[in-house]
C-alpha atoms as a PDB file:
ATOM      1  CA  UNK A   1       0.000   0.000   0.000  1.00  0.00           C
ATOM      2  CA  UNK A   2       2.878   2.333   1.027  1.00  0.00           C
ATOM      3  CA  UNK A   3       4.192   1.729  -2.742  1.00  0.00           C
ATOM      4  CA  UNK A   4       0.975   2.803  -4.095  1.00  0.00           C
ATOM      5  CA  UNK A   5       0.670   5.812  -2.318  1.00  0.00           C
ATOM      6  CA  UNK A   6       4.270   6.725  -3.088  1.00  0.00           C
ATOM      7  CA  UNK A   7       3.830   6.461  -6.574  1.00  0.00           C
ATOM      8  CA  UNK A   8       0.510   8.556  -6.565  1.00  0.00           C
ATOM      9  CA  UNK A   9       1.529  11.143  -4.756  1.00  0.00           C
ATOM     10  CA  UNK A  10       5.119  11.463  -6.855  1.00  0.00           C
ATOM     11  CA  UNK A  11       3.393  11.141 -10.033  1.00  0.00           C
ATOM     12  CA  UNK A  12       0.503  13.803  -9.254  1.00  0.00           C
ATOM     13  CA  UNK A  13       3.299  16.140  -8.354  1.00  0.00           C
ATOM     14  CA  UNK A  14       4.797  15.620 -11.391  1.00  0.00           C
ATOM     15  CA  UNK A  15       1.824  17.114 -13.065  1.00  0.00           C
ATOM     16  CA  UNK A  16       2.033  19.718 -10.607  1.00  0.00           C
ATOM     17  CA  UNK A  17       5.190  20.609 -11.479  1.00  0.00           C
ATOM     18  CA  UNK A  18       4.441  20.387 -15.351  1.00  0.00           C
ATOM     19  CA  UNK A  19       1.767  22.425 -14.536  1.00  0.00           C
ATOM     20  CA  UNK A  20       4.031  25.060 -12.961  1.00  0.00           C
ATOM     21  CA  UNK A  21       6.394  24.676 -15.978  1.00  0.00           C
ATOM     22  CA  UNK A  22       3.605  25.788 -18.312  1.00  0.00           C
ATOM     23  CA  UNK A  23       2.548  28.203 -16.744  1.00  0.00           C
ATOM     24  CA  UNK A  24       6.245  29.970 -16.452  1.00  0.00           C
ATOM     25  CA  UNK A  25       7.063  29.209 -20.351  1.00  0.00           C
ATOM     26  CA  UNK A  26       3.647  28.395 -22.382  1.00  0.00           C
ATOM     27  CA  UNK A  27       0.732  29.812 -20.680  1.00  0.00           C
ATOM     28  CA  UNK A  28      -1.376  30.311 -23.844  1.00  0.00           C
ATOM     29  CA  UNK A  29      -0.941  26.188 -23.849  1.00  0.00           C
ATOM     30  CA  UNK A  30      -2.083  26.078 -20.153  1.00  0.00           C
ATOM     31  CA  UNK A  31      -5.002  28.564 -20.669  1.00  0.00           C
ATOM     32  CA  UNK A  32      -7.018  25.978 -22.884  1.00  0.00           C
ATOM     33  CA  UNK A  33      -9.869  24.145 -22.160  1.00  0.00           C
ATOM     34  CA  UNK A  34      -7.625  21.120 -21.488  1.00  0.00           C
ATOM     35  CA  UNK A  35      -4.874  22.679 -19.782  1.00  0.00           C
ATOM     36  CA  UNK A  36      -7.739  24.395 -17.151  1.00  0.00           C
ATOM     37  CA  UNK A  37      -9.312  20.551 -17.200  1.00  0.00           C
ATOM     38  CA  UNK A  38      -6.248  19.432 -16.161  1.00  0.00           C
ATOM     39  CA  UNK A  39      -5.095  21.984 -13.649  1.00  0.00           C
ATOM     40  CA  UNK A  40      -8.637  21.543 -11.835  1.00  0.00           C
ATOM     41  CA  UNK A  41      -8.534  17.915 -11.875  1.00  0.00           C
ATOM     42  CA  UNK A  42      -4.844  17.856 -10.966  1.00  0.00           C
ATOM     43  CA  UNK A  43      -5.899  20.431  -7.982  1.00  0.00           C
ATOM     44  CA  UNK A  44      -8.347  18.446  -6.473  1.00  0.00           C
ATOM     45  CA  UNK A  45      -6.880  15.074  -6.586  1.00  0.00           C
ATOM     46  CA  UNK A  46      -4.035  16.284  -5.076  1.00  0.00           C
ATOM     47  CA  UNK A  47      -6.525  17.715  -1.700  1.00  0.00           C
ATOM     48  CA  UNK A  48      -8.809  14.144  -1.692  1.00  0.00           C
ATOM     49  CA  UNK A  49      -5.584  12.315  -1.964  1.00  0.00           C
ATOM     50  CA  UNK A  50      -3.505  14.414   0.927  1.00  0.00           C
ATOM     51  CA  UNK A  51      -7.104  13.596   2.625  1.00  0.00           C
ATOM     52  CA  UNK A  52      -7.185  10.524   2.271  1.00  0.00           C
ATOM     53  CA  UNK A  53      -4.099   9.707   3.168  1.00  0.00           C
ATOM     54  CA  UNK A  54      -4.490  12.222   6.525  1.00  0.00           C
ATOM     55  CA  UNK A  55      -7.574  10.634   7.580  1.00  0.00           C
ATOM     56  CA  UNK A  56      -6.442   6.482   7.171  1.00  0.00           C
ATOM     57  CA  UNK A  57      -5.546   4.971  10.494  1.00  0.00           C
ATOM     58  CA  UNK A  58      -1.700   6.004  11.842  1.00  0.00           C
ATOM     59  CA  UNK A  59      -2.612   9.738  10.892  1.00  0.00           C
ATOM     60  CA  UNK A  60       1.059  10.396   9.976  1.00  0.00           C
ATOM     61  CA  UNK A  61       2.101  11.434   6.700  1.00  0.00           C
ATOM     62  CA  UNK A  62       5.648  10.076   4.939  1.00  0.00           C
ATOM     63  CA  UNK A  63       7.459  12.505   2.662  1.00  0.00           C
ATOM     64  CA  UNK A  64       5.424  12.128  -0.137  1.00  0.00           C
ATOM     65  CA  UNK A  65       2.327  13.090   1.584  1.00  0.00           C
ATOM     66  CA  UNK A  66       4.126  16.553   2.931  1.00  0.00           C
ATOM     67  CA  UNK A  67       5.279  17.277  -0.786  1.00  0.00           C
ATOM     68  CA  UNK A  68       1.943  16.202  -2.474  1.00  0.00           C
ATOM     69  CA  UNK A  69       0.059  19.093   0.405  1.00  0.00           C
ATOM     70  CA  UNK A  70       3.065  21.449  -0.648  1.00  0.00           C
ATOM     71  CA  UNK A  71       2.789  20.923  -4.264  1.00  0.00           C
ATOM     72  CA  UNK A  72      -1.092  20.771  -4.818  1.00  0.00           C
ATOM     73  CA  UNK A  73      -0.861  24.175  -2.472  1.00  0.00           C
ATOM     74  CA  UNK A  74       1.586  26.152  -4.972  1.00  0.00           C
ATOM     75  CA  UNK A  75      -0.650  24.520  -7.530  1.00  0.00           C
ATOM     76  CA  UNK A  76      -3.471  26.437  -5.953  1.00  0.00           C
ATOM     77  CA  UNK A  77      -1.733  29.630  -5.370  1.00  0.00           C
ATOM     78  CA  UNK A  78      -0.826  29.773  -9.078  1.00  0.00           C
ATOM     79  CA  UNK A  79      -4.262  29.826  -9.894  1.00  0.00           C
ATOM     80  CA  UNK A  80      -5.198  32.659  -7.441  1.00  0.00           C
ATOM     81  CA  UNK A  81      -2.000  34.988  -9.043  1.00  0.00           C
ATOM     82  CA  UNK A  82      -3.621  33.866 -12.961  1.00  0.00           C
ATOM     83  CA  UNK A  83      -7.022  35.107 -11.560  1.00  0.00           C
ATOM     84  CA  UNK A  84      -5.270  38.820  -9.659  1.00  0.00           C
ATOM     85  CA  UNK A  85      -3.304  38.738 -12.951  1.00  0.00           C
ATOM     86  CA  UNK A  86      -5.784  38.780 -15.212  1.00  0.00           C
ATOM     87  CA  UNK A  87      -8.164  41.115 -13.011  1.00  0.00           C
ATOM     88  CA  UNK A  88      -5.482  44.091 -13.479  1.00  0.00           C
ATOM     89  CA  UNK A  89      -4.839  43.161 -17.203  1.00  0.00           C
ATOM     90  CA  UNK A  90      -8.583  43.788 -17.958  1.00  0.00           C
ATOM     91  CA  UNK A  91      -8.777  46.731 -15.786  1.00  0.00           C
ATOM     92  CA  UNK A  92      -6.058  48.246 -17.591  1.00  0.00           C
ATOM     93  CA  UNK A  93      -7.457  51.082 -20.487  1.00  0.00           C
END
């Protein structure tokens, strides 16, 4: 089980991190339909999984858990900045 959880939470932060890389280099790419389908999806498996794995019996997290919570966070916070970011772009005359 410990395996399995491993490679979830490493691979989901993977797409995290491509995420992240998009959104620095190609953000027209990221800006799609897709690329917001995937950046939603991404964000909220990452918060049932951390839950998931917070609320299962020992209630301690490995390393993987603590960088899944970290990544799907900054994965959230990118969003908010895209949303303030666009706000003052359309304000603008």
């Amino acid at each position: 089980m410990l395996i399995l959880r491993r490679t979830a939470n490493y691979s989901l932060c993977i797409v995290h991190l491509g995420i992240l890389a998009f959104w620095l280099a190609a953000w027209e790419l990221l800006f799609t339909k897709a690329g917001l389908i995937i950046w939603g999806i991404s964000t909220l498996l990452g918060a049932i999984l951390f839950i998931i794995w917070k609320r299962q019996g020992d209630n301690r997290l490995d390393s993987s858990g603590w960088i899944l919570a970290i990544s799907t966070v900054l994965t959230v916070v990118l969003a908010l900045v895209s949303v303030v970011i666009e706000y003052a772009v359309s304000s603008m005359p």
